[in-house]
Each structure stands twice: as structure tokens, then as C-alpha cells.
PDB file of N, CA and C in Angstrom:
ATOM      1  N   UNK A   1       3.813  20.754   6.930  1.00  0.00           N
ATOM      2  CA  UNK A   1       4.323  19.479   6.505  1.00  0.00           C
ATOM      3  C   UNK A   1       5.736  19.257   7.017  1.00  0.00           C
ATOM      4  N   UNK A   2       6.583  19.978   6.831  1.00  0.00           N
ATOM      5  CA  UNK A   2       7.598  20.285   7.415  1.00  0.00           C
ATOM      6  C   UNK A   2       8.768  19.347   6.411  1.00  0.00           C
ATOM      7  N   UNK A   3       9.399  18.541   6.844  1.00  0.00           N
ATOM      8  CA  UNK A   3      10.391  18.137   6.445  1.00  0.00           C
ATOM      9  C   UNK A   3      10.411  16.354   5.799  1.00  0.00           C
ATOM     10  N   UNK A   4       9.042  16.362   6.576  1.00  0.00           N
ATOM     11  CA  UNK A   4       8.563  14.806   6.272  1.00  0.00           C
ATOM     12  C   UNK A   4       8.729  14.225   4.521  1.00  0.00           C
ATOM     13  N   UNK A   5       8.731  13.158   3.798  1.00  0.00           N
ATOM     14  CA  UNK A   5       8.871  12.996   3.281  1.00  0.00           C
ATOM     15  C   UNK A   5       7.227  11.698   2.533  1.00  0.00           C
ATOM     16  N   UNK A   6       6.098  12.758   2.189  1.00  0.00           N
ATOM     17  CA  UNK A   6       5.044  11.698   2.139  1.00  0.00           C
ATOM     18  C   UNK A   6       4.642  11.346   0.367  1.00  0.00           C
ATOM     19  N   UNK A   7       3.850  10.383   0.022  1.00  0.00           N
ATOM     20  CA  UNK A   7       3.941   9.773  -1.637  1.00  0.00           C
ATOM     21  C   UNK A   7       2.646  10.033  -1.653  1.00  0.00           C
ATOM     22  N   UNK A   8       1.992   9.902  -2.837  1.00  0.00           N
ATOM     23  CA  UNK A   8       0.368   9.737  -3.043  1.00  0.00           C
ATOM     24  C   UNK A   8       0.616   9.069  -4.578  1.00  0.00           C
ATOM     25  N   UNK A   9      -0.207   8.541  -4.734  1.00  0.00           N
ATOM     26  CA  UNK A   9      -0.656   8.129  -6.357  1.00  0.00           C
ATOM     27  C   UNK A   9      -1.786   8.323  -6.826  1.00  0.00           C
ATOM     28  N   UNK A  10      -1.717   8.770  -8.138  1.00  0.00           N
ATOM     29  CA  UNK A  10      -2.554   9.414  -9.080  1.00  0.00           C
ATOM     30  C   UNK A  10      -2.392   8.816 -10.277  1.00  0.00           C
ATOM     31  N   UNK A  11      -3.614   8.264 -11.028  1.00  0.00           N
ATOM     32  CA  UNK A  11      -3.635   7.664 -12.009  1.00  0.00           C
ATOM     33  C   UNK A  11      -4.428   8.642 -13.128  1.00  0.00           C
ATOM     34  N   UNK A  12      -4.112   9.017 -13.862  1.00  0.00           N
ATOM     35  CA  UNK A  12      -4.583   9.881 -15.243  1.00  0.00           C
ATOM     36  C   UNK A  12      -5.053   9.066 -16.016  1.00  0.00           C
ATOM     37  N   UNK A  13      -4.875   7.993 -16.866  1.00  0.00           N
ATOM     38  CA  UNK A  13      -5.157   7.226 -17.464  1.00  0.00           C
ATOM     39  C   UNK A  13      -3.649   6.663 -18.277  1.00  0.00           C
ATOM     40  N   UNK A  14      -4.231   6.579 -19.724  1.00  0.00           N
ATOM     41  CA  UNK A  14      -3.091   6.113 -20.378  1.00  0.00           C
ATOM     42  C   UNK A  14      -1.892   7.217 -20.829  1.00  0.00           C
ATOM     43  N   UNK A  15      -2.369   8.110 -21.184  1.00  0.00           N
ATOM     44  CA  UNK A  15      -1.696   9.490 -22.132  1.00  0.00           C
ATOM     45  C   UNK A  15      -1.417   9.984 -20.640  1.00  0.00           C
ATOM     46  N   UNK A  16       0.044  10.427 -21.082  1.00  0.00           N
ATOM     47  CA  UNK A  16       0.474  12.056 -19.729  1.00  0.00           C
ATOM     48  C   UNK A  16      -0.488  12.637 -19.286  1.00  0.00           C
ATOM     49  N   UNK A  17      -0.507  13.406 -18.497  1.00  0.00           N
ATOM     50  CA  UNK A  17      -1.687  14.393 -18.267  1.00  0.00           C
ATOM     51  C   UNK A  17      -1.251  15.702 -18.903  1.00  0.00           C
ATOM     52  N   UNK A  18      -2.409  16.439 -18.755  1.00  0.00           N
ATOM     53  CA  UNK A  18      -1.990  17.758 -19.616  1.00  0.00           C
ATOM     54  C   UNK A  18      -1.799  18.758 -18.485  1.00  0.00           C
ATOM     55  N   UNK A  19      -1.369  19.770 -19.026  1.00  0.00           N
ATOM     56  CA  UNK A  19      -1.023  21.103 -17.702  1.00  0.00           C
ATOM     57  C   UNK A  19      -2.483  21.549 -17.254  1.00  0.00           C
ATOM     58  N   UNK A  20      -3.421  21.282 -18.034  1.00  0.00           N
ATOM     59  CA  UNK A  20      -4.499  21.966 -17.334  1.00  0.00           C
ATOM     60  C   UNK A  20      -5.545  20.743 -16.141  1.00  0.00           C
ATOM     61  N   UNK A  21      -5.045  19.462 -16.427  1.00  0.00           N
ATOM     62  CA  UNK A  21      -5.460  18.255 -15.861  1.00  0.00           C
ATOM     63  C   UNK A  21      -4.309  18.341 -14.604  1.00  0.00           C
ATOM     64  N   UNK A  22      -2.979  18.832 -14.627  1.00  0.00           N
ATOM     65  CA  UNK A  22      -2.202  18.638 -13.228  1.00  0.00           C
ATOM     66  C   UNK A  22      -2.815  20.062 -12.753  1.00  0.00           C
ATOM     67  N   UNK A  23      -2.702  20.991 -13.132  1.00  0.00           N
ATOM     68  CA  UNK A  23      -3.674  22.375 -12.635  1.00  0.00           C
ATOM     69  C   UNK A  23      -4.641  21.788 -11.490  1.00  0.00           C
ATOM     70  N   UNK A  24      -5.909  20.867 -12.391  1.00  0.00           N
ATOM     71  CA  UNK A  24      -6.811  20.964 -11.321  1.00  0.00           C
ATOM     72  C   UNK A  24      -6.791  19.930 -10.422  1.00  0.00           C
ATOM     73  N   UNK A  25      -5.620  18.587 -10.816  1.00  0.00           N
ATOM     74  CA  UNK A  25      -5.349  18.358  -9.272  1.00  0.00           C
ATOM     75  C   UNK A  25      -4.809  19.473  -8.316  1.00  0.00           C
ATOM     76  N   UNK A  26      -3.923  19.911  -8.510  1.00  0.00           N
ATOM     77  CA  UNK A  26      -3.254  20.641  -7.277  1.00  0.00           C
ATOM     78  C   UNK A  26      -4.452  21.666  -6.809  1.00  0.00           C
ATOM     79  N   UNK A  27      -5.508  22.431  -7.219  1.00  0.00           N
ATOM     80  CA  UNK A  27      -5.881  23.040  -7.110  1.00  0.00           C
ATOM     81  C   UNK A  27      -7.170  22.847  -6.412  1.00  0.00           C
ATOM     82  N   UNK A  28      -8.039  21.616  -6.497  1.00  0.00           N
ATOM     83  CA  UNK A  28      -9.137  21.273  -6.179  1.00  0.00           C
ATOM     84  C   UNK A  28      -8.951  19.507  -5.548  1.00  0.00           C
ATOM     85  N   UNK A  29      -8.012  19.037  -6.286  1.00  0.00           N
ATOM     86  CA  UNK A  29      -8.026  17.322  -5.500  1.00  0.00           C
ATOM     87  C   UNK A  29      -6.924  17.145  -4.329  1.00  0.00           C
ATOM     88  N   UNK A  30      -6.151  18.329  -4.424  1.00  0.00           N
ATOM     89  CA  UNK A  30      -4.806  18.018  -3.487  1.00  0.00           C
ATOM     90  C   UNK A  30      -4.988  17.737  -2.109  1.00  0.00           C
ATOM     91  N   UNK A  31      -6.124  18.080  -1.459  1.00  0.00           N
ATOM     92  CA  UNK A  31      -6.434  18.011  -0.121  1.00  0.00           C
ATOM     93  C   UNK A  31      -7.276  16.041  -0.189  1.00  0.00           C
ATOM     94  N   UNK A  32      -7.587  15.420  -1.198  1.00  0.00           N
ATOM     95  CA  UNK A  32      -8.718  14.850  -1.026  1.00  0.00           C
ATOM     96  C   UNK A  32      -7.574  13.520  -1.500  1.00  0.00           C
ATOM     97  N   UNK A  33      -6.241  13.769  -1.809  1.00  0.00           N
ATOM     98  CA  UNK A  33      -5.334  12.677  -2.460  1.00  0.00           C
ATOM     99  C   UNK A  33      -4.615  11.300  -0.765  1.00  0.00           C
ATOM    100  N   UNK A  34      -4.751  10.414  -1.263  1.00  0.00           N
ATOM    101  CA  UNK A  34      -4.477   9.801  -0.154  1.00  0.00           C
ATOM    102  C   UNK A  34      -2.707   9.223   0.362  1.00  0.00           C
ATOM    103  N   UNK A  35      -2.265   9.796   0.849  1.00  0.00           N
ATOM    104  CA  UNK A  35      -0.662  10.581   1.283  1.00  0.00           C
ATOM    105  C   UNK A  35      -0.284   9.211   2.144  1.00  0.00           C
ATOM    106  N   UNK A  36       0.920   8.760   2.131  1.00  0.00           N
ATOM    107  CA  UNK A  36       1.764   7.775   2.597  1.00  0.00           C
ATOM    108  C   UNK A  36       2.878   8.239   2.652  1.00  0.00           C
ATOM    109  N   UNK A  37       2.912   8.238   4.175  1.00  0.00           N
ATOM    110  CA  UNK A  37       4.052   8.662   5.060  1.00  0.00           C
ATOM    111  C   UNK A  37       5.403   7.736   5.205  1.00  0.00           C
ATOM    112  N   UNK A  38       6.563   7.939   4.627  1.00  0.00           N
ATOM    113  CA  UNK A  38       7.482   7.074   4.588  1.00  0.00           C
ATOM    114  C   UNK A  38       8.292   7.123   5.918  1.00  0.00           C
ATOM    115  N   UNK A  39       8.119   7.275   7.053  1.00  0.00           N
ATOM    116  CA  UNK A  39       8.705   7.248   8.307  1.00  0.00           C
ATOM    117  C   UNK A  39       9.474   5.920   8.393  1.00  0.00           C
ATOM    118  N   UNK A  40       9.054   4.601   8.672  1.00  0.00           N
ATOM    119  CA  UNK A  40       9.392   3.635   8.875  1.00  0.00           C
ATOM    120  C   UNK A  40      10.006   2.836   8.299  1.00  0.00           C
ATOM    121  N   UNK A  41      10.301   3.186   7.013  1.00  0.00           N
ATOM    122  CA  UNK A  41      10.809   3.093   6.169  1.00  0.00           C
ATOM    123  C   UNK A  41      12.494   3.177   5.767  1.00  0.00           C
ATOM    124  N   UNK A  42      13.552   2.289   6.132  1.00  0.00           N
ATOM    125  CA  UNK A  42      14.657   3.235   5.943  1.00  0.00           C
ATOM    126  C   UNK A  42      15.189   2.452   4.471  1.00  0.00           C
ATOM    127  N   UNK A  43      15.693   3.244   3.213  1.00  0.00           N
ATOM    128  CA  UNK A  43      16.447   2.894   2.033  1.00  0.00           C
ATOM    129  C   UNK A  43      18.094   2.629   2.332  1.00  0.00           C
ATOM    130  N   UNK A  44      18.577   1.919   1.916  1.00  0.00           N
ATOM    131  CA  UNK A  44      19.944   1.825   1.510  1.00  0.00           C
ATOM    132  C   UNK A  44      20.571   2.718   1.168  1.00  0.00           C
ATOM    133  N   UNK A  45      22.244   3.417   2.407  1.00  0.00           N
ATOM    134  CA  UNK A  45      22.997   4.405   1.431  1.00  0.00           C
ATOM    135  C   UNK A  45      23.439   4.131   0.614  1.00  0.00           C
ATOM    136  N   UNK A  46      24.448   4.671  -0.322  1.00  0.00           N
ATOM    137  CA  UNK A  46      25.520   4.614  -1.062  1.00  0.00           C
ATOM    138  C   UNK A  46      26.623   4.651  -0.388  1.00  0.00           C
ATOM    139  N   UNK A  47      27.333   3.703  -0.710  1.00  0.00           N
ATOM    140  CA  UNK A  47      28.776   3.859   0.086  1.00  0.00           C
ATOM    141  C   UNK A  47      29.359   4.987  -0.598  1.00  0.00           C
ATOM    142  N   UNK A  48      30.135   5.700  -0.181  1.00  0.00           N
ATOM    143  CA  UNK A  48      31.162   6.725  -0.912  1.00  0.00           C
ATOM    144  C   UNK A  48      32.554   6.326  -1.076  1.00  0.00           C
ATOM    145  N   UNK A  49      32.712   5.295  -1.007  1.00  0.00           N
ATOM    146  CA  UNK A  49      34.212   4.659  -0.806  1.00  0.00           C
ATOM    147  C   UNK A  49      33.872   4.003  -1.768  1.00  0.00           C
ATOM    148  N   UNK A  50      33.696   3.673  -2.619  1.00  0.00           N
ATOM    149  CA  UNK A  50      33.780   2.823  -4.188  1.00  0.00           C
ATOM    150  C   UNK A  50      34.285   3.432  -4.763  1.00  0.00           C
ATOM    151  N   UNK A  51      35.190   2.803  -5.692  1.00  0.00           N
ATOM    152  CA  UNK A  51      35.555   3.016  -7.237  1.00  0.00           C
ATOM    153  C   UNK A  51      35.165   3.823  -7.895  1.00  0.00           C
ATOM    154  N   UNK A  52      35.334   5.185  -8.584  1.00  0.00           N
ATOM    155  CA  UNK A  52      34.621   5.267  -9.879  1.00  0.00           C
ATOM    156  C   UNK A  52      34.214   4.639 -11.038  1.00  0.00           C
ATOM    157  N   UNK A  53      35.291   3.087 -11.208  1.00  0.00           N
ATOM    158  CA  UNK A  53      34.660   2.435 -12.261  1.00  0.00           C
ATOM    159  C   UNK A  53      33.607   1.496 -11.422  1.00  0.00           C
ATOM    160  N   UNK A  54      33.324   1.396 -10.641  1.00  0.00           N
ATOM    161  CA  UNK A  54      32.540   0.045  -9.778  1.00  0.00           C
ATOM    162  C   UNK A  54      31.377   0.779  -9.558  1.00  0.00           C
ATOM    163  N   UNK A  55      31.539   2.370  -9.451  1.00  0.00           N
ATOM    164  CA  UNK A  55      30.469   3.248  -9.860  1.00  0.00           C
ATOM    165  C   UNK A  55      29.480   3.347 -10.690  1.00  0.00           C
ATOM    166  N   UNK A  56      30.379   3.308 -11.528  1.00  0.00           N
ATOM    167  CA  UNK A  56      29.947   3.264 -12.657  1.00  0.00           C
ATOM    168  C   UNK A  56      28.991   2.021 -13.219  1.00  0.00           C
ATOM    169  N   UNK A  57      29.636   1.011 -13.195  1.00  0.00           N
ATOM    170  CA  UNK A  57      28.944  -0.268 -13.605  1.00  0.00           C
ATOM    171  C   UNK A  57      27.455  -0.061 -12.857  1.00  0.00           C
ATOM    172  N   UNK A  58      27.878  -0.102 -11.328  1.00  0.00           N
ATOM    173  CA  UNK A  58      26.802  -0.202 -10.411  1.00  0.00           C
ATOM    174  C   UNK A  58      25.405   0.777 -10.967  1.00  0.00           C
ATOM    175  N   UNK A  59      25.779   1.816 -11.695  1.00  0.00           N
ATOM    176  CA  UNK A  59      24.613   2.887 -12.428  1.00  0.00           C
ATOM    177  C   UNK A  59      24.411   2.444 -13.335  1.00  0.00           C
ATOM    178  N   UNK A  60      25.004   2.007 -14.391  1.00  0.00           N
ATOM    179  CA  UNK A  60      24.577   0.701 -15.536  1.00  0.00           C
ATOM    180  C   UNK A  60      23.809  -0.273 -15.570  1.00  0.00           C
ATOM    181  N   UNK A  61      23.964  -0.795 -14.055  1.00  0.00           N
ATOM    182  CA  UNK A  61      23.357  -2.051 -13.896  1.00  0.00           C
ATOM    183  C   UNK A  61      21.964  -1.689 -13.185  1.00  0.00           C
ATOM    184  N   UNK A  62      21.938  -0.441 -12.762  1.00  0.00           N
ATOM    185  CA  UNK A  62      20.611  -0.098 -12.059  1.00  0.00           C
ATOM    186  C   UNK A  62      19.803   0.410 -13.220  1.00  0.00           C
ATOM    187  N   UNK A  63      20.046   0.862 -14.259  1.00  0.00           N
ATOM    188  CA  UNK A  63      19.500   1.800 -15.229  1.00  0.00           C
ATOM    189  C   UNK A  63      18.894   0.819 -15.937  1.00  0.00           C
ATOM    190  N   UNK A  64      19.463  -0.630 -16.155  1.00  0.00           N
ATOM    191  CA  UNK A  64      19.180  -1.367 -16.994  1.00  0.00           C
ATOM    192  C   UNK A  64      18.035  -2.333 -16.473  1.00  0.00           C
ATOM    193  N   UNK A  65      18.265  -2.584 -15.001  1.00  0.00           N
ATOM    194  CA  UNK A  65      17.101  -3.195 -14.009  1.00  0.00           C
ATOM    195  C   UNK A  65      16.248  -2.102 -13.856  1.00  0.00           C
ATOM    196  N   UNK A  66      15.808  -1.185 -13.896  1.00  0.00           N
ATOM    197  CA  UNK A  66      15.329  -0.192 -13.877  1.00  0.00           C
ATOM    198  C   UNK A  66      14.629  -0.160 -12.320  1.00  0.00           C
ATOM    199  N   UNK A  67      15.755  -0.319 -11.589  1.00  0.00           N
ATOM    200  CA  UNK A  67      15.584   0.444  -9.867  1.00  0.00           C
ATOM    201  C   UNK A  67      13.817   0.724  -9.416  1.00  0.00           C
ATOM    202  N   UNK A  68      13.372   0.844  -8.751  1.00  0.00           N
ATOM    203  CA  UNK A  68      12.119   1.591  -8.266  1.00  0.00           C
ATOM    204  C   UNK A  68      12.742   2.635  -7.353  1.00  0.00           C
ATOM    205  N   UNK A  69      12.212   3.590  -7.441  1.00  0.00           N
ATOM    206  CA  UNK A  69      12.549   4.738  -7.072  1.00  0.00           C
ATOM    207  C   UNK A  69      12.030   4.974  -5.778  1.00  0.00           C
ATOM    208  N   UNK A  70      12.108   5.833  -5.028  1.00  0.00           N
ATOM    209  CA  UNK A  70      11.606   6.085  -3.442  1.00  0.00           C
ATOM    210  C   UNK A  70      10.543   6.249  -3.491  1.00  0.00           C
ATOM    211  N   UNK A  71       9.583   6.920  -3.891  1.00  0.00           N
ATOM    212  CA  UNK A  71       8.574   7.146  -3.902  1.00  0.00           C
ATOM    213  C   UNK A  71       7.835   5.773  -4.609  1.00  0.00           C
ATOM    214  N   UNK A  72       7.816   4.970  -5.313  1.00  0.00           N
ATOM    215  CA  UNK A  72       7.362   3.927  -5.585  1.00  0.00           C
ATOM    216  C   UNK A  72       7.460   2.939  -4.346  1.00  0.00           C
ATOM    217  N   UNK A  73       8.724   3.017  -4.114  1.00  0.00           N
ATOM    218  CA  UNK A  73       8.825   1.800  -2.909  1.00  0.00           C
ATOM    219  C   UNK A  73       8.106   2.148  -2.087  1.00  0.00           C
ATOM    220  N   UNK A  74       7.743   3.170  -1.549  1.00  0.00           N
ATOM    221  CA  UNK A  74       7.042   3.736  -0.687  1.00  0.00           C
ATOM    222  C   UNK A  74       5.209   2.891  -0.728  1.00  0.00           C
ATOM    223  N   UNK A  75       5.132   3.370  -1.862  1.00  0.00           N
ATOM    224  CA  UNK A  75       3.754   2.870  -2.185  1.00  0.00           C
ATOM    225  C   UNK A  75       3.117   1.276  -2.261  1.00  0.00           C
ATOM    226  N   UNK A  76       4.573   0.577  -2.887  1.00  0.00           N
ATOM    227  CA  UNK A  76       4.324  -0.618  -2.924  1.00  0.00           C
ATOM    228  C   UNK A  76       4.082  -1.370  -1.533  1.00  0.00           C
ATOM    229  N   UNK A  77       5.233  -0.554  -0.510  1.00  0.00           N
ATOM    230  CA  UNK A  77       5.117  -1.132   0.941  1.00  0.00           C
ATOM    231  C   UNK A  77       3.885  -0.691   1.620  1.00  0.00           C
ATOM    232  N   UNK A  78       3.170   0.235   1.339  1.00  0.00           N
ATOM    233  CA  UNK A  78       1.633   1.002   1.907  1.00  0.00           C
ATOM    234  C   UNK A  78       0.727  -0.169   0.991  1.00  0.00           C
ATOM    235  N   UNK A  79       0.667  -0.588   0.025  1.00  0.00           N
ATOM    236  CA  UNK A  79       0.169  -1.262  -0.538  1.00  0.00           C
ATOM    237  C   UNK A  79       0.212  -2.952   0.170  1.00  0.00           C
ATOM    238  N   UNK A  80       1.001  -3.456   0.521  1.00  0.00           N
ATOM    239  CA  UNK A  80       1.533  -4.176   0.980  1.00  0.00           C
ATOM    240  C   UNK A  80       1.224  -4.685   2.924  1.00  0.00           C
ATOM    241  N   UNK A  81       1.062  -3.118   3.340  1.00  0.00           N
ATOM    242  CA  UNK A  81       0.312  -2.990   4.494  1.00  0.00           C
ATOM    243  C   UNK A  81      -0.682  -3.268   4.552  1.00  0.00           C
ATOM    244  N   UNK A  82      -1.718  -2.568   3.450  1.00  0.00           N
ATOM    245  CA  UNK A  82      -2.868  -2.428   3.177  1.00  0.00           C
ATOM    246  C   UNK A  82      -3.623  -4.362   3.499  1.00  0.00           C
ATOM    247  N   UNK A  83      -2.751  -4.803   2.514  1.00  0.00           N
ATOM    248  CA  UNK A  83      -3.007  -6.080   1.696  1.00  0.00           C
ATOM    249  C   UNK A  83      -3.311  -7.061   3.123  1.00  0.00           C
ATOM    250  N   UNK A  84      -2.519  -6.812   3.749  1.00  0.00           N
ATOM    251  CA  UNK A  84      -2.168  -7.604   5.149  1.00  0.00           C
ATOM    252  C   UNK A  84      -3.551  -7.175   6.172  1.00  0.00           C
ATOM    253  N   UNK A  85      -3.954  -5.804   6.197  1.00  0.00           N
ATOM    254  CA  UNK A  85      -4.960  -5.393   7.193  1.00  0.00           C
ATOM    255  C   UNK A  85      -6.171  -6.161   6.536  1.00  0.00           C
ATOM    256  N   UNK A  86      -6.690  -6.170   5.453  1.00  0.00           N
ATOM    257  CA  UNK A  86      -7.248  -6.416   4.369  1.00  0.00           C
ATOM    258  C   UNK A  86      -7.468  -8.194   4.776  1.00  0.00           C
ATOM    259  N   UNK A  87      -6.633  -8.476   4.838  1.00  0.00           N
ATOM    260  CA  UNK A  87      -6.689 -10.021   5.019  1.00  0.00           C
ATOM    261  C   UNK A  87      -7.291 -10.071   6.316  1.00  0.00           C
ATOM    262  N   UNK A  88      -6.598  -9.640   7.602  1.00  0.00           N
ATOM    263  CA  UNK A  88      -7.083  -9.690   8.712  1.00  0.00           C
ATOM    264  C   UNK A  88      -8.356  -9.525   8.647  1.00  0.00           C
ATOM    265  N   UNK A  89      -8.826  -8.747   8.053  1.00  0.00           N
ATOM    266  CA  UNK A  89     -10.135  -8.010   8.356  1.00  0.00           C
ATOM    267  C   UNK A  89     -11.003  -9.289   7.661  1.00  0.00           C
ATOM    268  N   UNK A  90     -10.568  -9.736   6.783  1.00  0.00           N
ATOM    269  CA  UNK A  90     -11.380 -10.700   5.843  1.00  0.00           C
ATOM    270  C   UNK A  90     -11.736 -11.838   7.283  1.00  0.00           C
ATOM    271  N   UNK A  91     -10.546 -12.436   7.428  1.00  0.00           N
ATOM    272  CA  UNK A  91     -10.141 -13.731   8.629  1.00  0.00           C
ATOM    273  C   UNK A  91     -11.430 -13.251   9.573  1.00  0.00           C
ATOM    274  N   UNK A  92     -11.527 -11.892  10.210  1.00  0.00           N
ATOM    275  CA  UNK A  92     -12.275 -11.774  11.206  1.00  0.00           C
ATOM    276  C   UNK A  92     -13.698 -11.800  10.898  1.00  0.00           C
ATOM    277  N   UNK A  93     -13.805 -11.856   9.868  1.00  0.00           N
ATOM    278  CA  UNK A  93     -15.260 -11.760   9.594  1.00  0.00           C
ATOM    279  C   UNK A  93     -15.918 -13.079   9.588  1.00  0.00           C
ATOM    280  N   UNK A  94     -14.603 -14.121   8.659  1.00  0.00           N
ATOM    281  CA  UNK A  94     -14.715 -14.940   8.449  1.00  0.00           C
ATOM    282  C   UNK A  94     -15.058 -15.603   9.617  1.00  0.00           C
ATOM    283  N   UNK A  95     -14.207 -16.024  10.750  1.00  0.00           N
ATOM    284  CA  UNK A  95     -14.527 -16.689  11.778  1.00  0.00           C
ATOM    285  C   UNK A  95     -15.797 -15.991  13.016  1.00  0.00           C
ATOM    286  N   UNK A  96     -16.035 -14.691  12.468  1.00  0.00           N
ATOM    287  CA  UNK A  96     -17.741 -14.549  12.882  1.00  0.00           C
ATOM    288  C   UNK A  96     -18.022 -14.862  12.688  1.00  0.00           C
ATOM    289  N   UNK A  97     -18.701 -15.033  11.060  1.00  0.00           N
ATOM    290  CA  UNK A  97     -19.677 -15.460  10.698  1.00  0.00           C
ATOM    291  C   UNK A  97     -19.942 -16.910  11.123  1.00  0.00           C
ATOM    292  N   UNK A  98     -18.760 -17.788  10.764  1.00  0.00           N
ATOM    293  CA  UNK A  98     -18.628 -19.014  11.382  1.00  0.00           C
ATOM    294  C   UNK A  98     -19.006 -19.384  12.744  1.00  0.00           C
ATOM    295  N   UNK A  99     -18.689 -18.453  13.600  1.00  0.00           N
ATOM    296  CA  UNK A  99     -19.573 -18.601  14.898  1.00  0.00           C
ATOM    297  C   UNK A  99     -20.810 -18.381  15.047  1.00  0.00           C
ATOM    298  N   UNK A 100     -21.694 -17.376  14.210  1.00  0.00           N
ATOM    299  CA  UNK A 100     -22.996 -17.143  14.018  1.00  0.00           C
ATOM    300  C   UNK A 100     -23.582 -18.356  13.515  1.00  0.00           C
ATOM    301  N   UNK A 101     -22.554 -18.978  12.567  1.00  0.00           N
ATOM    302  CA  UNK A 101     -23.746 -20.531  12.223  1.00  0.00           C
ATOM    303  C   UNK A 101     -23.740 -21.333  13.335  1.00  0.00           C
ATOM    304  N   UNK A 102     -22.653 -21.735  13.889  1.00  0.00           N
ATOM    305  CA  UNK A 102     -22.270 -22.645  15.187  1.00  0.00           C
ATOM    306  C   UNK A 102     -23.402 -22.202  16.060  1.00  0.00           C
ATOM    307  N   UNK A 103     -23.723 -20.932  16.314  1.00  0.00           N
ATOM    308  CA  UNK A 103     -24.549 -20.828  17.425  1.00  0.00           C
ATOM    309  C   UNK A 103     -26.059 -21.015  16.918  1.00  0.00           C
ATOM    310  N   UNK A 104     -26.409 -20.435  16.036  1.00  0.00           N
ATOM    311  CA  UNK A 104     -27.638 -20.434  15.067  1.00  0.00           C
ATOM    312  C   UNK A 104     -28.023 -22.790  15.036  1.00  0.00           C
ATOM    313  N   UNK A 105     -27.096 -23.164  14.686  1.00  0.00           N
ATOM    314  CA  UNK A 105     -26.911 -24.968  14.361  1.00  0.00           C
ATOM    315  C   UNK A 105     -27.523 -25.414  15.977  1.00  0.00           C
ATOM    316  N   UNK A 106     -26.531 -24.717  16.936  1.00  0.00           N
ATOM    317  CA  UNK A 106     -26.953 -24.940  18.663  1.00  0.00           C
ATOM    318  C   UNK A 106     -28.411 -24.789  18.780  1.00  0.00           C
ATOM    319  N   UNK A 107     -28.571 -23.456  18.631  1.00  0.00           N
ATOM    320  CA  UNK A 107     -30.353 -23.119  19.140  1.00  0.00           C
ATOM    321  C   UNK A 107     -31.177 -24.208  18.435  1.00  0.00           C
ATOM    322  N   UNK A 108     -30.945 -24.323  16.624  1.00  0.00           N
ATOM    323  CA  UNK A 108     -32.217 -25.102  16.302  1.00  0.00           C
ATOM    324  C   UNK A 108     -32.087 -26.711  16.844  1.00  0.00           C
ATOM    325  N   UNK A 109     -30.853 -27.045  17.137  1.00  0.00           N
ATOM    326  CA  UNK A 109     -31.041 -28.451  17.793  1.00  0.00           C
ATOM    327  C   UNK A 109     -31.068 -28.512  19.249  1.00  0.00           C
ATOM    328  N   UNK A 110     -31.346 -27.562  20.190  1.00  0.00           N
ATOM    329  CA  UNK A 110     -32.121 -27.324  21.413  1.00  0.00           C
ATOM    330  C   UNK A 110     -33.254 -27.595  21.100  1.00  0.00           C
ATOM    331  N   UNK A 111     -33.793 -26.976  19.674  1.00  0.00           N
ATOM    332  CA  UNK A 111     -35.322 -26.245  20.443  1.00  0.00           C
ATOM    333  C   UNK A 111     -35.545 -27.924  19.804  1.00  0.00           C
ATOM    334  N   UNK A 112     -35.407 -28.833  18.756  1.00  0.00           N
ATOM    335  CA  UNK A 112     -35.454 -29.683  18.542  1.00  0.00           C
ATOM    336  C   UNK A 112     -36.159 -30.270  19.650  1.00  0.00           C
ATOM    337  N   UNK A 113     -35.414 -30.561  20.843  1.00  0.00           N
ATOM    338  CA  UNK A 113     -34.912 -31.380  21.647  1.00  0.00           C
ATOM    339  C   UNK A 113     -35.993 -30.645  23.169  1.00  0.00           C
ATOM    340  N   UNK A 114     -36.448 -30.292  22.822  1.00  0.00           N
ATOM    341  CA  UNK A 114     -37.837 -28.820  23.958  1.00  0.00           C
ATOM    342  C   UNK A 114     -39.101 -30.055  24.528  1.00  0.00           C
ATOM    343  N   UNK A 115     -39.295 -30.884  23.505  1.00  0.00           N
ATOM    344  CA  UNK A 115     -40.743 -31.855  23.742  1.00  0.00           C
ATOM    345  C   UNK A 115     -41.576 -31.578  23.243  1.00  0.00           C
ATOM    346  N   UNK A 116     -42.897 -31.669  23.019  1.00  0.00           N
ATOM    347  CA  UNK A 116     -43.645 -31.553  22.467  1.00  0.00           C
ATOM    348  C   UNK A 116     -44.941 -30.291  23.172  1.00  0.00           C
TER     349      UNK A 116
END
């Protein structure tokens, strides 16, 4: 894996999971979990030249908006990809099929048109 930095999501249900429910992910689902690679991705630094009080606020004000974290953003933007291929894929079908009637509409008003 090396140094990369990749997300997956896992839904348990409502309640935490228990130690013996994260057990047998890692143990039996970890290979089968679907991994999003944050490469392309770049986050915002922190300046280091601020204030300690401007610091401060600035962690106040994130705590209280409650930030999404890297690994979320991650997902939302894979999600977000997804959504977009998803559409395409819809569009293309769409304007097949649409050509299958167009051509299907052609033939029966040829053969219409054949004589008797």
C-alpha cells in the first residue's frame, strides 16, 4: 500500500459495532471493502502564521460547524464521481434506445410503403 492515503465505508447499522463485528471485518471482509483513493484530491493547509487567538476562534468555529473530516470528503467526492458516471451512463442508454425506436418507426413505414 505504501504511503497512499485510501477511505472505504462501512455501514454497521444503527448501534457501534462491537469488537467481535470489527474482528470479522478486518479478518474476512477487508479484501472485499470498496477503497477510494484520495490522489487527486488536494485539502487546504493551515497557515502557521496566525494568531493564537485567531487560532483559536478558527477551532471553535470548526467544532461548532462540525468540519467533515478527510476521509469523509474523500467519499463524498467518490460519491460525487460516481453520480456523474451514473448519469452518463443513464444519457447513453437513453439516446440508444431512442435510436432503436427511430430506426424500428423507419423500417415499419418502408415496409408500409413495399406495394402490395
Amino acid at each position: 500500500m505504501g504511503d497512499t492515503y485510501r477511505v472505504a465505508k462501512v455501514t454497521f447499522g444503527t448501534q457501534a459495532p462491537t469488537a467481535s463485528e470489527l474482528l470479522h471485518l478486518i479478518q474476512q471482509r477487508w479484501e472485499d471493502l470498496h477503497w477510494v483513493a484520495a490522489q487527486d484530491v488536494i485539502l487546504p493547509k493551515l497557515q502557521m502564521t496566525i494568531s493564537p487567538k485567531r487560532r483559536s476562534r478558527q477551532a471553535r468555529k470548526e467544532v461548532r460547524n462540525a468540519k467533515r473530516t478527510q476521509a469523509t470528503t474523500f467519499l463524498k467526492l467518490a460519491h460525487k464521481r460516481n453520480l456523474q458516471v451514473k448519469k452518463q451512463r443513464r444519457k447513453q442508454l437513453k439516446d440508444q434506445h431512442a435510436c432503436e425506436v427511430r430506426l424500428k418507426k423507419q423500417a415499419k413505414r418502408l415496409e408500409k410503403h413495399q406495394g402490395h
